[in-house]
N, C-alpha and C. Protein backbone atom coordinates (compact mmCIF):
# COMPACT_ATOMS: atom_id res chain seq x y z
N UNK A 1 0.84 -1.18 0.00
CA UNK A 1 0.00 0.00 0.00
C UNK A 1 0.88 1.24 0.00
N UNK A 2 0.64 1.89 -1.23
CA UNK A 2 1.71 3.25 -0.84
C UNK A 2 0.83 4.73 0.08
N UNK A 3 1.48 5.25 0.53
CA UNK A 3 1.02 6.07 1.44
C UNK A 3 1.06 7.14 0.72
N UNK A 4 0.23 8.43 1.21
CA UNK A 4 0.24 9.83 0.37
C UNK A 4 1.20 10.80 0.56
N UNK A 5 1.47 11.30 -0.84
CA UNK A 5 2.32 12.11 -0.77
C UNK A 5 3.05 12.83 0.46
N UNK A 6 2.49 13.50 0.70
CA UNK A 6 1.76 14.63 1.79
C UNK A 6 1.39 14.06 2.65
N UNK A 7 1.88 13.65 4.38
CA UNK A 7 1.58 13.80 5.41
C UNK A 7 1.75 14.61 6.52
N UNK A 8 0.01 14.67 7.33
CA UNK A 8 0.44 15.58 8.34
C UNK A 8 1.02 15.05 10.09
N UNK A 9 2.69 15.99 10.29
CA UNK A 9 2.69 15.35 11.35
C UNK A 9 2.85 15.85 12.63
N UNK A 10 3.11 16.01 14.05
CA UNK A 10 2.70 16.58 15.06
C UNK A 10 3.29 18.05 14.77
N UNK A 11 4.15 18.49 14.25
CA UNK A 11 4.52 19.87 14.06
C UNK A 11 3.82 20.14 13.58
N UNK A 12 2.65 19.94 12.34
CA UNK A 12 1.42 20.45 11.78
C UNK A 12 0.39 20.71 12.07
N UNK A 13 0.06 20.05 13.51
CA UNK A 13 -1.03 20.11 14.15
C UNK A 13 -1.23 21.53 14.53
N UNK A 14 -0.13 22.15 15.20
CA UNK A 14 -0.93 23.06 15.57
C UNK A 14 -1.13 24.48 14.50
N UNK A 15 -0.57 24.57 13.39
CA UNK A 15 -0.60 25.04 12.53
C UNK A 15 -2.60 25.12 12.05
N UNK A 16 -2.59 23.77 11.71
CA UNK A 16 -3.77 23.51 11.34
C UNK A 16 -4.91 23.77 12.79
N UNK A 17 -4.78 23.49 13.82
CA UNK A 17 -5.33 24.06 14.89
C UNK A 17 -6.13 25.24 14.95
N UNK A 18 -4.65 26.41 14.72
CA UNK A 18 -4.99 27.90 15.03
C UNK A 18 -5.76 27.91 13.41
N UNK A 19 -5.54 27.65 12.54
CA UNK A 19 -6.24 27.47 11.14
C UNK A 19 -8.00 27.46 11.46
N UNK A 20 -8.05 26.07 11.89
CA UNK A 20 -9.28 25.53 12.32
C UNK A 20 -10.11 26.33 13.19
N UNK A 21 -9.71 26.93 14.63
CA UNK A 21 -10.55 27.69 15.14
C UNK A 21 -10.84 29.34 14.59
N UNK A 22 -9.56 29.94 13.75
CA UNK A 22 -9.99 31.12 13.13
C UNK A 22 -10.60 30.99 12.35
N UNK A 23 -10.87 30.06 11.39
CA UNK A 23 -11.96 29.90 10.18
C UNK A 23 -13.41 29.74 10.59
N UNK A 24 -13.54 29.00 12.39
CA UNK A 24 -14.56 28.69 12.37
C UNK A 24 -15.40 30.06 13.25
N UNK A 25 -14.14 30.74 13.60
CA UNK A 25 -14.80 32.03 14.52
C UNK A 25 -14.67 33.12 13.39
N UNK A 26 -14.43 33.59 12.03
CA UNK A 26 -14.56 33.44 11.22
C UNK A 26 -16.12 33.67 10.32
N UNK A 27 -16.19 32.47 10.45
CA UNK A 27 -17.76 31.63 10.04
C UNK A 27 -19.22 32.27 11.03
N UNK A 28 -18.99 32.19 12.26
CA UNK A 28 -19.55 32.39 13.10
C UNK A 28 -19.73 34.31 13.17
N UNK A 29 -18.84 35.08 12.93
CA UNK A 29 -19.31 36.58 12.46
C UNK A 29 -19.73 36.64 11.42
N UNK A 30 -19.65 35.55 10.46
CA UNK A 30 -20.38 36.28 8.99
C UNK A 30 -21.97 35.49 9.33
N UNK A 31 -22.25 35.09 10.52
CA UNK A 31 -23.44 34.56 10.43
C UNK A 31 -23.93 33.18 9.20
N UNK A 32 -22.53 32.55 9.22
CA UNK A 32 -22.25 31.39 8.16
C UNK A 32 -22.46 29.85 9.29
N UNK A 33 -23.35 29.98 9.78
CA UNK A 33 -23.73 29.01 10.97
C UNK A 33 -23.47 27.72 10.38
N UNK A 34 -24.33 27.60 9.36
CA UNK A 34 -24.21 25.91 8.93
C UNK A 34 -22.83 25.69 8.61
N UNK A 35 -22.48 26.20 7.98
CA UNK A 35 -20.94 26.26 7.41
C UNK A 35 -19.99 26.28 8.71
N UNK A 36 -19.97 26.85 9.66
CA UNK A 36 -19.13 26.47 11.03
C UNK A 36 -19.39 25.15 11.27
N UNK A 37 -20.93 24.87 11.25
CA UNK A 37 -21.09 23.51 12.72
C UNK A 37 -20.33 22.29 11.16
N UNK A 38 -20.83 22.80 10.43
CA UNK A 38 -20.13 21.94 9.10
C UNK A 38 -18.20 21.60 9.21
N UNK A 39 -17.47 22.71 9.61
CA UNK A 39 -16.30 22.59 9.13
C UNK A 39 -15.85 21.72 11.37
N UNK A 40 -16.63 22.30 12.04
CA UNK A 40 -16.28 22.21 13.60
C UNK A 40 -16.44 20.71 13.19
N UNK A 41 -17.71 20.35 12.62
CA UNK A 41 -17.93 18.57 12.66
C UNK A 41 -16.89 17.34 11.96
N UNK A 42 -16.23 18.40 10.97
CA UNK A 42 -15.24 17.97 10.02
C UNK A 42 -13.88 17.63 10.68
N UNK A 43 -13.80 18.64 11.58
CA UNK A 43 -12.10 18.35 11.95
C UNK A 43 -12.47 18.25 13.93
N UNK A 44 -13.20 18.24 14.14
CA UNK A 44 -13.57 17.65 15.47
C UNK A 44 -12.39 16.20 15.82
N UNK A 45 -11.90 16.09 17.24
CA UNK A 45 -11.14 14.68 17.04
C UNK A 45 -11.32 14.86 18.65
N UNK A 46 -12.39 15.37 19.14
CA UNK A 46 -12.56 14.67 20.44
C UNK A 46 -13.77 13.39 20.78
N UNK A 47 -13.24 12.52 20.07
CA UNK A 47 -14.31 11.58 20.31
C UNK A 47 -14.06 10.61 21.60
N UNK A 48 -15.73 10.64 22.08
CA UNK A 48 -15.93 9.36 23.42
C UNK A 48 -15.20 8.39 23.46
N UNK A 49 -14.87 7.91 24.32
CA UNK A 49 -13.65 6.45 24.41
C UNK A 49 -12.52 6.87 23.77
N UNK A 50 -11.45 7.51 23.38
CA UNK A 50 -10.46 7.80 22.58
C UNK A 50 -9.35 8.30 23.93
C-alpha cells in the first residue's frame, strides 16, 4: 500500500489548529452558521472512548 504524498505530522497540528478555530470564529461573524457547525464537525477529534 503506498502512502500519500503529503503527510500531516505533530509539528502540523498546531498550525492547522490555530487554522481551524480562526476559520470557524470566522464563520460564526459572517453569520455562516451551517458552514461552522459543518467545518467544527469535520475536523472535530474529540471523540468518546479515545
Amino acid at each position: 500500500m503506498e502512502l500519500p504524498k503529503y503527510t500531516f505530522v505533530r509539528k502540523d497540528a498546531g498550525m492547522l489548529e490555530q487554522w481551524w478555530k480562526e476559520r470557524i470564529q470566522h464563520l460564526l461573524l459572517n453569520k455562516q452558521l451551517q458552514d461552522a457547525d459543518a467545518l467544527y464537525r469535520e475536523f472535530d477529534v474529540s471523540h468518546d472512548g479515545y
